[in-house]
N, C-alpha and C. Protein backbone atom coordinates (compact mmCIF):
# COMPACT_ATOMS: atom_id res chain seq x y z
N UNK A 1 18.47 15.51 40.55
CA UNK A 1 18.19 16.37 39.43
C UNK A 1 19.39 16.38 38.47
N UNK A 2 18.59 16.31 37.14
CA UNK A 2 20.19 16.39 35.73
C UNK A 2 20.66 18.09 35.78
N UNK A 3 22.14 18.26 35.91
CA UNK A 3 23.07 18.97 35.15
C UNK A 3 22.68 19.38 34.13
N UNK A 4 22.02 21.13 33.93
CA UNK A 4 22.11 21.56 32.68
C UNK A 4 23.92 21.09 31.92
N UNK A 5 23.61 21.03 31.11
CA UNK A 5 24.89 20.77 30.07
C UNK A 5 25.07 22.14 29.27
N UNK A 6 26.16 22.60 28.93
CA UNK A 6 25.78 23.54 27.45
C UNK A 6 26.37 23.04 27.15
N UNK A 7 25.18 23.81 25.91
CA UNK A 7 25.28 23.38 24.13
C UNK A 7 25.79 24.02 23.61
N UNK A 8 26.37 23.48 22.28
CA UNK A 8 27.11 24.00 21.33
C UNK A 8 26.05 23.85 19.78
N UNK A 9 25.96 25.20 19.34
CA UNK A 9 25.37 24.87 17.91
C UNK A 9 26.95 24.09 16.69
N UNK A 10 26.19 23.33 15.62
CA UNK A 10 27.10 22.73 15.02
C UNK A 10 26.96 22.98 13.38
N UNK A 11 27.39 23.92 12.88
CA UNK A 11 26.98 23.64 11.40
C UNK A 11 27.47 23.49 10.81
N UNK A 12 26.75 23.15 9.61
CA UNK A 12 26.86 22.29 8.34
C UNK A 12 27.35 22.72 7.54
N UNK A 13 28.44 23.25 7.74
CA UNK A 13 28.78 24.27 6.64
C UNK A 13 30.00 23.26 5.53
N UNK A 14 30.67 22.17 5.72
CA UNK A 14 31.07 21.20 5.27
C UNK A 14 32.64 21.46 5.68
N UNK A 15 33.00 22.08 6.23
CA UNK A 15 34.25 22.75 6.26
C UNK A 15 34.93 21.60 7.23
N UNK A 16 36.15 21.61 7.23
CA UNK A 16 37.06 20.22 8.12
C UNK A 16 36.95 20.80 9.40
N UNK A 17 36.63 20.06 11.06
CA UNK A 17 37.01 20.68 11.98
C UNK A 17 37.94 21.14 12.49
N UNK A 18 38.04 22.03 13.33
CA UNK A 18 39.44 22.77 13.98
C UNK A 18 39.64 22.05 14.88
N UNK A 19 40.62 21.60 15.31
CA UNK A 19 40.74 21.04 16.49
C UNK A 19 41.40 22.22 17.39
N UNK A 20 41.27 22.11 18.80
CA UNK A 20 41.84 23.17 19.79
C UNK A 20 43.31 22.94 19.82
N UNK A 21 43.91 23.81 20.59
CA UNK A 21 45.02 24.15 20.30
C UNK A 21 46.19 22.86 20.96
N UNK A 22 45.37 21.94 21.44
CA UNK A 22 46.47 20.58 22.44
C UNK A 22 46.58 20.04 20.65
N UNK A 23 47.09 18.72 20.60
CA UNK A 23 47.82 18.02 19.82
C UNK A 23 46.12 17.16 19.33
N UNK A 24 45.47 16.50 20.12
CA UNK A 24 43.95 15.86 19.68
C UNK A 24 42.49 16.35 20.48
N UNK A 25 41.85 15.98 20.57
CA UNK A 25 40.80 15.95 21.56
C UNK A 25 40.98 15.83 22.93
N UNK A 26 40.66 16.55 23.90
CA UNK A 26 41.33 16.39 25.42
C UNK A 26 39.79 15.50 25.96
N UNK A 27 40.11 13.93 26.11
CA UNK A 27 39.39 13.06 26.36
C UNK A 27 38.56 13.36 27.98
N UNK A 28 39.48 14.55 28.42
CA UNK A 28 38.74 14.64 29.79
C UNK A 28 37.66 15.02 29.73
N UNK A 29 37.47 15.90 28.98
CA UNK A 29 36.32 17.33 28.60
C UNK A 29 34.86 16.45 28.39
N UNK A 30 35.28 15.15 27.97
CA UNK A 30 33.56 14.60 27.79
C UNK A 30 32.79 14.46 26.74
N UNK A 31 31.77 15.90 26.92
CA UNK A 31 31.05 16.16 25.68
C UNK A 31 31.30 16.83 24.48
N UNK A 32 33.04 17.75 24.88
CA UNK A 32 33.46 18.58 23.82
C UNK A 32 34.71 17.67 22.88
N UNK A 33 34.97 16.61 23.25
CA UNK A 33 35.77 15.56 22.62
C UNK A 33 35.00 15.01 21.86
N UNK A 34 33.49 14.10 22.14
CA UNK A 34 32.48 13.78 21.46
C UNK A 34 31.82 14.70 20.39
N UNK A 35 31.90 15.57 20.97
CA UNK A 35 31.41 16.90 19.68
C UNK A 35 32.58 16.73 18.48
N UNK A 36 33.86 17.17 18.66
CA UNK A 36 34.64 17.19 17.70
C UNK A 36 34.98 15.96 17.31
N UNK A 37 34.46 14.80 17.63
CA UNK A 37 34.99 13.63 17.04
C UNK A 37 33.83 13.41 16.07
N UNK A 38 32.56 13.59 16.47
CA UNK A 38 31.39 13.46 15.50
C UNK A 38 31.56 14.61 14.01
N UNK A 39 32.07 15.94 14.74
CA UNK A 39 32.32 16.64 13.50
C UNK A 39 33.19 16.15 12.87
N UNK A 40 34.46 15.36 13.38
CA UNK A 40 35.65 14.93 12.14
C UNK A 40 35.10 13.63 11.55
N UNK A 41 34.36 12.80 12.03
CA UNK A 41 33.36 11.93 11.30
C UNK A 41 32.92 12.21 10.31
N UNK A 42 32.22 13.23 10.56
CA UNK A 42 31.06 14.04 9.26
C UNK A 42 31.59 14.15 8.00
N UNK A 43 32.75 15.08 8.70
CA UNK A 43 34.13 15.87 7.25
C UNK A 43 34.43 14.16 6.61
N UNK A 44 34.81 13.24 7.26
CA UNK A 44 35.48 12.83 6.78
C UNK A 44 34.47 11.64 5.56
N UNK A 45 33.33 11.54 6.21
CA UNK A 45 31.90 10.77 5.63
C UNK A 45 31.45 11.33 4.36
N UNK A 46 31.94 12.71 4.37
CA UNK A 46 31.03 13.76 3.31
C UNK A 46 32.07 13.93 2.29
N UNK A 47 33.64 13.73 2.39
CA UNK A 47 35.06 13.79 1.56
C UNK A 47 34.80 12.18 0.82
N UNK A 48 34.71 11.39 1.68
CA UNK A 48 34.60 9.87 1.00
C UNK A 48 33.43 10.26 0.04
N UNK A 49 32.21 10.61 0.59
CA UNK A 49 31.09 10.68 -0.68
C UNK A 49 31.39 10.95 -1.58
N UNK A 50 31.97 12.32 -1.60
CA UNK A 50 31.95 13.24 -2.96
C UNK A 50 32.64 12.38 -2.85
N UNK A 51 33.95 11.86 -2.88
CA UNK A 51 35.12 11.15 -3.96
C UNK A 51 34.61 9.69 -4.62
N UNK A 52 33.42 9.29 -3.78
CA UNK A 52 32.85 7.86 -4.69
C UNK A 52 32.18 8.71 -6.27
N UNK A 53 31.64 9.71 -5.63
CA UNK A 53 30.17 10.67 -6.53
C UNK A 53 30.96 10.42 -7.91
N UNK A 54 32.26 11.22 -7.57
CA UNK A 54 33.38 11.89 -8.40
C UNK A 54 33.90 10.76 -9.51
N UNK A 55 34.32 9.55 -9.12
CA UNK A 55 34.58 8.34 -9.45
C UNK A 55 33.51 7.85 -10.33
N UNK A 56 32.06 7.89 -9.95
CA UNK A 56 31.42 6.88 -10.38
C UNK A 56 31.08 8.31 -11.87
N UNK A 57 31.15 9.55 -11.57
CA UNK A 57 30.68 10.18 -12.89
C UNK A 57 31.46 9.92 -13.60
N UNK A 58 32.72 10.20 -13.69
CA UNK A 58 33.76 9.82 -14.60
C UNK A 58 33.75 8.16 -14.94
N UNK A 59 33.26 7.25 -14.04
CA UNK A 59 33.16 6.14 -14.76
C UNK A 59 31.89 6.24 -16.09
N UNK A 60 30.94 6.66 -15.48
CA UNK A 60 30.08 6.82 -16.36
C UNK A 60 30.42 7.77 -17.94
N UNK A 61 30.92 8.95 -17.70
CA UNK A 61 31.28 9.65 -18.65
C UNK A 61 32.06 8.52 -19.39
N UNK A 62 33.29 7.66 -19.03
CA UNK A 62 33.99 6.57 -19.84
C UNK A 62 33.01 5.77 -20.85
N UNK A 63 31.78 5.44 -20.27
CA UNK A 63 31.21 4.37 -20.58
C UNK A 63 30.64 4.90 -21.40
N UNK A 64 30.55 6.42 -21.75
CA UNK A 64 28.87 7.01 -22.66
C UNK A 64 30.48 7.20 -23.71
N UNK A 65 31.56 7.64 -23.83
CA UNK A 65 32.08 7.54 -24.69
C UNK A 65 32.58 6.26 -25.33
N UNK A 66 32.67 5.05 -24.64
CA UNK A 66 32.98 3.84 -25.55
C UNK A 66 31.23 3.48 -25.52
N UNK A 67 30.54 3.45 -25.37
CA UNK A 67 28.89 3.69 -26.09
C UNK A 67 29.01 4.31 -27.00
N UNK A 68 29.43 5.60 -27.46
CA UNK A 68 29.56 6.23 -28.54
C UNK A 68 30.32 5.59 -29.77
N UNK A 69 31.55 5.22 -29.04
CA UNK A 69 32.25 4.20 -30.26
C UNK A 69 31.72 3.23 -30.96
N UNK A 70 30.92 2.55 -30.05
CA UNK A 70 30.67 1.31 -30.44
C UNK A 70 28.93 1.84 -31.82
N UNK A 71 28.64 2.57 -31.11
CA UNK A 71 26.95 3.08 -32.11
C UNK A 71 28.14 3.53 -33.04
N UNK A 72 29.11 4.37 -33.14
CA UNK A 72 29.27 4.58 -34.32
C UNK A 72 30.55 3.70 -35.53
N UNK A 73 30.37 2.56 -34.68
CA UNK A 73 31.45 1.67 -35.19
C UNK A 73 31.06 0.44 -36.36
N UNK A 74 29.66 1.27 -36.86
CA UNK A 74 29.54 0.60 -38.76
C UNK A 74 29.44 -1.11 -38.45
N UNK A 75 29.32 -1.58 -38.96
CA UNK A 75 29.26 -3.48 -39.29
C UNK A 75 30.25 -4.25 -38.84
N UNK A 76 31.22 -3.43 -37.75
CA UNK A 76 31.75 -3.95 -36.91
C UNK A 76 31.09 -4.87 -35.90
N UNK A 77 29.66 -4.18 -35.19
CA UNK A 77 29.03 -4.54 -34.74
C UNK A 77 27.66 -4.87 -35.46
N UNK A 78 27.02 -5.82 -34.63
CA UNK A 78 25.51 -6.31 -34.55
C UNK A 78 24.27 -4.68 -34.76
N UNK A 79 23.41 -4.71 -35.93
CA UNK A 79 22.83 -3.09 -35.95
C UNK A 79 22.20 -2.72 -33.79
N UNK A 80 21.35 -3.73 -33.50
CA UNK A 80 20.69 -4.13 -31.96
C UNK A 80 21.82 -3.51 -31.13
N UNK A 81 23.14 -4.25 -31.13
CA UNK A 81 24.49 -3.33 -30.67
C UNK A 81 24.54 -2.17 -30.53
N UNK A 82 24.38 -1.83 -31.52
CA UNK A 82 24.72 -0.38 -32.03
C UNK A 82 23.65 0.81 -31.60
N UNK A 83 22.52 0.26 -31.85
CA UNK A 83 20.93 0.86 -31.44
C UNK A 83 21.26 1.20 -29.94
N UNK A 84 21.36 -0.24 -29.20
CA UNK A 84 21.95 -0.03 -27.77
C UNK A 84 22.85 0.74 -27.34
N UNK A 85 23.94 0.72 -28.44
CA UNK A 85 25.11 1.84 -27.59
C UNK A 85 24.54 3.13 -27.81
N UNK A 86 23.86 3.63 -28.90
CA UNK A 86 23.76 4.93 -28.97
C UNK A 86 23.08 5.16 -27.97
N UNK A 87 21.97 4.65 -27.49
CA UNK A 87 20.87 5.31 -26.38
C UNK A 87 21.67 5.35 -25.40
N UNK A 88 22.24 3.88 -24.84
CA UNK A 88 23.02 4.37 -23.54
C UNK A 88 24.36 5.50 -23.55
N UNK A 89 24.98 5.98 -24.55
CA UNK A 89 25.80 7.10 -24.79
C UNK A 89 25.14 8.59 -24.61
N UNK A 90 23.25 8.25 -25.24
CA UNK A 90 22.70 9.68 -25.39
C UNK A 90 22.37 9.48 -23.60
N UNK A 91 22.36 8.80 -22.79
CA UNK A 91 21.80 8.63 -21.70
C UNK A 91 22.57 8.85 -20.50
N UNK A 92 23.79 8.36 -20.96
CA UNK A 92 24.41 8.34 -20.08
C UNK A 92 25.68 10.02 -19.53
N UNK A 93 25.68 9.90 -20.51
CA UNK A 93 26.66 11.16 -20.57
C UNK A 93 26.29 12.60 -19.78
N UNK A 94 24.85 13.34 -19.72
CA UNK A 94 24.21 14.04 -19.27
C UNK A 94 24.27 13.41 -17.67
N UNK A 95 24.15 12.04 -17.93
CA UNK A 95 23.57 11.50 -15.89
C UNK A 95 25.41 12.18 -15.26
N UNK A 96 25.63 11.38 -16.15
CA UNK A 96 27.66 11.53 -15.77
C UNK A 96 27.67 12.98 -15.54
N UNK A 97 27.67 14.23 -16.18
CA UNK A 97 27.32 15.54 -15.86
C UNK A 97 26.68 16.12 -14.32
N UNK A 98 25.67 15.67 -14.61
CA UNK A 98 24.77 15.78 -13.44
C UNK A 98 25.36 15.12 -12.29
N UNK A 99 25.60 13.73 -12.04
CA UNK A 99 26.42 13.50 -10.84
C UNK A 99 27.67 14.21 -10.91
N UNK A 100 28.39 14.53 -11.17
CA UNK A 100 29.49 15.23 -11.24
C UNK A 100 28.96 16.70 -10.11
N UNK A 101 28.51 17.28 -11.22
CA UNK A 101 28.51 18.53 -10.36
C UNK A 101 27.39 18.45 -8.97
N UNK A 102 26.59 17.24 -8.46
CA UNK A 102 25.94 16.95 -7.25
C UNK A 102 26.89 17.02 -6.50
N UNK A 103 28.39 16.08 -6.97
CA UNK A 103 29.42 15.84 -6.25
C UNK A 103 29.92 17.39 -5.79
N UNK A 104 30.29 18.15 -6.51
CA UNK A 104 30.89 19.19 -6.09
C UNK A 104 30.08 20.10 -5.56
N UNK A 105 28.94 20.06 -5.18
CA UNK A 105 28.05 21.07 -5.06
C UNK A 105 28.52 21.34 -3.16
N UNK A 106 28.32 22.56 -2.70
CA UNK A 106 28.50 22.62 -1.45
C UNK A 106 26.87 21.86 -0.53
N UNK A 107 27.61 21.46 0.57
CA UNK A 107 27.02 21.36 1.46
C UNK A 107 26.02 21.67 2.30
């Protein structure tokens, strides 16, 4: 017959894990080393996200402002150019917004 085990509830609250009071995970323990290694996984899976999220809005925000330059940069450019930059500037800038604050949104 299996060994009840206890459980531990785990939530999601996004917060970094605590580790106990030794120096790492006490590898003897088993299932409570595996627990906190999956939670410092998580933290650390969900910190990389937001910081790509974070990255790619601000790339985008870059791009809707040199879009903007370029629509409003007169016979410098091709008119088709220009047509193009404005939409992707009116388009882009709001997405850049919106991922942004997905990024920061809690967990």
């Amino acid at each position: 017959m299996m060994a009840v085990s206890h459980l531990t509830t785990v939530s999601d609250s996004g917060g970094e894990p605590t580790k106990s009071a030794s120096a790492g995970p006490d590898f003897g323990r088993g299932a409570d080393a595996a627990t906190w290694r999956m939670r410092q996984l998580q933290f650390e899976a969900r910190a990389l996200g937001r910081e790509q999220l974070e990255t790619l809005g601000r790339d985008l925000s870059s791009l809707a402002t040199r879009a903007a330059e370029i629509a409003a940069g007169g016979e410098a450019y091709p008119v088709g150019a220009r047509e193009l930059a404005s939409r992707l500037a009116d388009d882009l800038a709001p997405k850049a917004q919106l991922l942004m604050s997905l990024a920061r949104r809690e967990d």
